[in-house]
C-alpha atoms as a PDB file:
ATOM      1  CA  UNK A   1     -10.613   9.590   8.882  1.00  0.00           C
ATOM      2  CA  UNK A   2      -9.049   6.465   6.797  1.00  0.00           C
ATOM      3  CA  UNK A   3      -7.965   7.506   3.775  1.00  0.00           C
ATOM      4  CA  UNK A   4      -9.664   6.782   0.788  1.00  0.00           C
ATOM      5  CA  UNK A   5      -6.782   5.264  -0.879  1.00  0.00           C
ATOM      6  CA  UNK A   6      -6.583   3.209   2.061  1.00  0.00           C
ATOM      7  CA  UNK A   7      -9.969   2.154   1.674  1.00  0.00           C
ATOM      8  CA  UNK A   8      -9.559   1.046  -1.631  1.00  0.00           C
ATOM      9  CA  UNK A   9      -6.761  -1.434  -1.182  1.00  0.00           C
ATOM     10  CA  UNK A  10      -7.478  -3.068   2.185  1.00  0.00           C
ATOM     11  CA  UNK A  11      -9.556  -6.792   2.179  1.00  0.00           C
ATOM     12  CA  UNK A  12     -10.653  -8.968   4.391  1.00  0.00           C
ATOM     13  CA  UNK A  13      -7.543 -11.199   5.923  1.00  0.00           C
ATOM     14  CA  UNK A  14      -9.741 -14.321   5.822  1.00  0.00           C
ATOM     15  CA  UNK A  15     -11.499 -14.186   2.619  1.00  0.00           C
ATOM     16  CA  UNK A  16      -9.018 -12.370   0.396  1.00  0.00           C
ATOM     17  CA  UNK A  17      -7.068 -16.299   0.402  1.00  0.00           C
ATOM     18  CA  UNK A  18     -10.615 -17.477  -0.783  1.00  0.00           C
ATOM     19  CA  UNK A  19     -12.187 -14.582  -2.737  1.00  0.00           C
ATOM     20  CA  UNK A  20     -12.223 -11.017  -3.142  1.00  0.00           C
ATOM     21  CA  UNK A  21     -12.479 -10.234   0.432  1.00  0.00           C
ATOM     22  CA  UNK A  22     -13.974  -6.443  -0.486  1.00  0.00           C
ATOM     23  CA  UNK A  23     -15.024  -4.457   2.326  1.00  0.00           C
ATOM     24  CA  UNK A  24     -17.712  -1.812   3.060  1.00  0.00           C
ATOM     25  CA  UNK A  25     -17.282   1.279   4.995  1.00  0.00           C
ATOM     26  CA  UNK A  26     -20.165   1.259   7.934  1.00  0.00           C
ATOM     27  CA  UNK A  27     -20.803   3.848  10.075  1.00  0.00           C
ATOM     28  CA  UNK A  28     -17.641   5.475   9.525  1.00  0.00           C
ATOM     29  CA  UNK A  29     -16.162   3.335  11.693  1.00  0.00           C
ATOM     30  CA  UNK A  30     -16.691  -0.322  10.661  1.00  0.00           C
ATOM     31  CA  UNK A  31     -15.419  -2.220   7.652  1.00  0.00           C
ATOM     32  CA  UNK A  32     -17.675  -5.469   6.822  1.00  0.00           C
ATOM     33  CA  UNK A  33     -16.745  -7.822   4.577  1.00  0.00           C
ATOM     34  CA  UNK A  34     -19.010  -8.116   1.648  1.00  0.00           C
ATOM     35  CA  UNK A  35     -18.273 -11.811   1.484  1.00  0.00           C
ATOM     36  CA  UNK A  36     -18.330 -13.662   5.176  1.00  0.00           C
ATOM     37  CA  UNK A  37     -19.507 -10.772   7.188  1.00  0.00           C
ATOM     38  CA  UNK A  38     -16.283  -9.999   9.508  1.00  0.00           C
ATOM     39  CA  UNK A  39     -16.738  -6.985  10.815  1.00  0.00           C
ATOM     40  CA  UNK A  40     -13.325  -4.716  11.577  1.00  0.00           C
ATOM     41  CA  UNK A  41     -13.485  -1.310  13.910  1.00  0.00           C
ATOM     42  CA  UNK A  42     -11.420   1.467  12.826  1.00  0.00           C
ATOM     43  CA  UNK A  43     -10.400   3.292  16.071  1.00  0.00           C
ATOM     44  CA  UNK A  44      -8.088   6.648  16.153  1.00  0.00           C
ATOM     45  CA  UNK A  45      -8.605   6.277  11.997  1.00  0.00           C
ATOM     46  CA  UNK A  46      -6.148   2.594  12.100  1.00  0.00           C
ATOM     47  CA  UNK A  47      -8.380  -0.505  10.835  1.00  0.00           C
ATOM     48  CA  UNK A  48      -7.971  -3.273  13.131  1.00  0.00           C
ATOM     49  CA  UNK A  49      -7.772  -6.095  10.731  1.00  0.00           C
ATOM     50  CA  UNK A  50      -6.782  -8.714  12.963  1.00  0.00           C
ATOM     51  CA  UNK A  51      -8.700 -11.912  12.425  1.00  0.00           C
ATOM     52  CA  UNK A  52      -9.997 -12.174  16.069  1.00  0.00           C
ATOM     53  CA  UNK A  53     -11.632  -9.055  16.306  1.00  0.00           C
ATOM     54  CA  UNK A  54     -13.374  -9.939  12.908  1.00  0.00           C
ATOM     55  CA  UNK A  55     -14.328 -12.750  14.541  1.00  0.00           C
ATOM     56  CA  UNK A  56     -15.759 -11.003  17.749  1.00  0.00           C
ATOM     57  CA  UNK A  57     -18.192  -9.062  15.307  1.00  0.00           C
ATOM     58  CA  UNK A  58     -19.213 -11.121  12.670  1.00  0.00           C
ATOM     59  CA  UNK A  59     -22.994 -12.268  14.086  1.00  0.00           C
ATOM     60  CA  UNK A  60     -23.362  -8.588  15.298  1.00  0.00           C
ATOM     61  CA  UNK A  61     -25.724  -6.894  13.535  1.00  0.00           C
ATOM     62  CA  UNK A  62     -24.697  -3.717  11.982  1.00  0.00           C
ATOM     63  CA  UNK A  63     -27.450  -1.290  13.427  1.00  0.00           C
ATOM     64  CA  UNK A  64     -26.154  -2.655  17.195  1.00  0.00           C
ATOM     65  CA  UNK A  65     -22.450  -1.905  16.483  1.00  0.00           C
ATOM     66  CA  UNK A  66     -21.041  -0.018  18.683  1.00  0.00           C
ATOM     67  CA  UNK A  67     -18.914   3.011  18.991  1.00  0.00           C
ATOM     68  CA  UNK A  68     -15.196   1.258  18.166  1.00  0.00           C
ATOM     69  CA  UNK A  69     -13.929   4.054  20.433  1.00  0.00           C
ATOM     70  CA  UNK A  70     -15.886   2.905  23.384  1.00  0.00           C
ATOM     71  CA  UNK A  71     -15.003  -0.966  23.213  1.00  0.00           C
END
């Protein structure tokens, strides 16, 4: 589990240049940013914030994400 403190602090690497880059917990496994949509998978509790794999996700709905684990 990612740390709530964790939580807190970490944006979005693209928007947070731009904006406020604030991202939503999804699924306990997903963070999606609240302002372009990124979506980042959290696998053995480590956020992968890397640009490209918010990339990979972004036109992915969230109800047909899947398991970060599995991927």
């Amino acid at each position: 589990m990612v740390s709530q403190d964790l939580l807190e602090i970490l944006r979005c690497p693209v928007c947070v240049q731009e904006g406020k880059g604030e991202l939503e917990l999804v699924k306990g496994q997903w963070l999606v940013c609240r302002d372009c949509g990124r979506k980042y998978p959290i696998r053995d509790d480590i956020p992968v914030m890397l640009i490209e794999e918010g990339d990979k996700w972004k036109d992915t709905p969230v109800d047909d994400l899947p398991d970060p684990a599995a991927v």
